[in-house]
Protein backbone atom coordinates (compact mmCIF):
# COMPACT_ATOMS: atom_id res chain seq x y z
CA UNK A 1 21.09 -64.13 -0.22
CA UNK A 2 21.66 -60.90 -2.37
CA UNK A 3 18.68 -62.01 -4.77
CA UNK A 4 16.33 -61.36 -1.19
CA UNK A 5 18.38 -58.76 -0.11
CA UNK A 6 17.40 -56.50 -3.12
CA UNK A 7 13.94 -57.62 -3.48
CA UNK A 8 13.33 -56.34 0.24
CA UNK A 9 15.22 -52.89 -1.32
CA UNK A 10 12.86 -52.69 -3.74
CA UNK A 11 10.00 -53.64 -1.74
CA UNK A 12 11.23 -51.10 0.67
CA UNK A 13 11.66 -48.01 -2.25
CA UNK A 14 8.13 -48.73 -3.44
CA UNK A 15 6.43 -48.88 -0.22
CA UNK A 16 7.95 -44.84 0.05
CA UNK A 17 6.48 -44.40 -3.39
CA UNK A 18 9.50 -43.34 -5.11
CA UNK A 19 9.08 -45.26 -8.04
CA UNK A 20 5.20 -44.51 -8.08
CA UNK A 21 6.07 -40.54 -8.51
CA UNK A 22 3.62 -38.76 -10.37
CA UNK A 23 3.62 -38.40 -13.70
CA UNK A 24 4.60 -35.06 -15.31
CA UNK A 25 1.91 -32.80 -16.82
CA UNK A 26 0.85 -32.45 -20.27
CA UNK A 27 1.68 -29.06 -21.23
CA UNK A 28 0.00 -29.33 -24.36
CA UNK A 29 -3.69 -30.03 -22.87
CA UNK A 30 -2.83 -26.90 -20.43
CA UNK A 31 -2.18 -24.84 -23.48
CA UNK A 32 -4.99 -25.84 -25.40
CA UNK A 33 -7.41 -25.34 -22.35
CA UNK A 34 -6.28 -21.90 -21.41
CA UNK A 35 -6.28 -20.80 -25.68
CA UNK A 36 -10.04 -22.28 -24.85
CA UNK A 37 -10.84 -19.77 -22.56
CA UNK A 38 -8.57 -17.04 -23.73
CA UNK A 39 -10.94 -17.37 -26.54
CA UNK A 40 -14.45 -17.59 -24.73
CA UNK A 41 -13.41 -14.09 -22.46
CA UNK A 42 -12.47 -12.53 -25.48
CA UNK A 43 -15.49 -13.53 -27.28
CA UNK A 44 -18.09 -12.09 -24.88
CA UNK A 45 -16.19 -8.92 -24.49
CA UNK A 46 -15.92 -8.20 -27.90
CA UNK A 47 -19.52 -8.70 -27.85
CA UNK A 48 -19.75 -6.50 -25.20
CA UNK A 49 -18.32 -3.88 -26.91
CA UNK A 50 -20.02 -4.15 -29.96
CA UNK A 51 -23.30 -3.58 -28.48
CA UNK A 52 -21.94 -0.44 -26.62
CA UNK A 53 -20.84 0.85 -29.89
CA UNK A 54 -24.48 0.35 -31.65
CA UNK A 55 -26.06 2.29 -28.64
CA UNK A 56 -23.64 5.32 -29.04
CA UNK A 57 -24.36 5.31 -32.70
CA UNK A 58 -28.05 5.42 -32.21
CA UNK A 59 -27.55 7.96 -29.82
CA UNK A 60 -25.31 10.08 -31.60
CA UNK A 61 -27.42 10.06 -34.92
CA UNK A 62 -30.29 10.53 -33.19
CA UNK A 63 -29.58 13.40 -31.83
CA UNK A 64 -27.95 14.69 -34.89
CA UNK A 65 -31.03 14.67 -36.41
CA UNK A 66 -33.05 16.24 -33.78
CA UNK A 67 -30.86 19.36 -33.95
CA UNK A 68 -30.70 19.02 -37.71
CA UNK A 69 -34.21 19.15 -37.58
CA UNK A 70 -34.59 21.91 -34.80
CA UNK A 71 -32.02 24.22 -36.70
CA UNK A 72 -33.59 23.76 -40.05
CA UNK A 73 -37.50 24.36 -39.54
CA UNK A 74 -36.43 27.37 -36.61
CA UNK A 75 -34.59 29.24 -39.39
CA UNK A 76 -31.89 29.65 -37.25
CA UNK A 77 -29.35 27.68 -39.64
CA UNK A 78 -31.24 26.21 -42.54
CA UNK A 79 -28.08 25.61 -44.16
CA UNK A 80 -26.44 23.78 -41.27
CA UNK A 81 -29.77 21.98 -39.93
CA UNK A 82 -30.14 20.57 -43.79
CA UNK A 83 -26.24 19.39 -43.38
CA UNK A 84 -26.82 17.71 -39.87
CA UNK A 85 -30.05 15.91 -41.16
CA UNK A 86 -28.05 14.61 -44.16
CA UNK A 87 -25.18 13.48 -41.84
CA UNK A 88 -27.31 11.95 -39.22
CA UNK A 89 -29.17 10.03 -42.08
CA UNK A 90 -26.29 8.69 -43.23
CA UNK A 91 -24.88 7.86 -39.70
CA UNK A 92 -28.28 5.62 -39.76
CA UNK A 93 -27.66 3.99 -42.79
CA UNK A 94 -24.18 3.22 -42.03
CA UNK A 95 -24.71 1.90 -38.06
CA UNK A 96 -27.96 -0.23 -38.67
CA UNK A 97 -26.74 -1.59 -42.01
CA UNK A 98 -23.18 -1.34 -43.51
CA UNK A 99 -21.19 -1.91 -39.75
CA UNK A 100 -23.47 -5.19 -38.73
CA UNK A 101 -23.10 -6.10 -42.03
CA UNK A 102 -19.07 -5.55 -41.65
CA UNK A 103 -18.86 -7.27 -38.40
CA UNK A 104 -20.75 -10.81 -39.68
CA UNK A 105 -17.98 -11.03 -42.23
């Protein structure tokens, strides 16, 4: 009699899905998929801002040169136009070569 009388318990606790409770979560997965897209958000941003850097370095060394180049042939400041035209050419150098360069590494 108690042999049926606790296989009708236990029929009874599984039918309200006690013992079927859901498992717990893998925190590990979890971590590894938000690292995943910690990752992916960070990667396009920083790509992002690398491209807004080139543009304001092309800006600013172009327009470096174009008042190195105004001041110098005007004869207003030949000394400073011949300084801004040396600057700006090395801005170029160092934004179109040495920085992508530094970046790939």
């Amino acid at each position: 009699m108690l042999g049926a009388v606790t296989r009708a318990a236990v029929a009874h606790v599984r039918s309200l899905g006690v013992l079927d409770a859901p498992q717990t979560p893998n925190f590990g997965s979890i971590i590894q998929q938000l690292a995943q897209q910690f990752t992916s958000v960070m990667t396009s941003l920083l790509t992002t801002v690398d491209s807004t850097i080139v543009i304001i370095t092309r800006l600013a060394y172009v327009t470096v040169l174009l008042l190195g180049v105004l001041l110098y042939f005007t004869h207003a400041e030949r000394r400073l136009g011949k300084d801004l035209i040396k600057g700006g050419i090395i801005l170029a150098v160092l934004s179109e070569f040495v920085f992508p360069l530094i970046s790939k590494i």
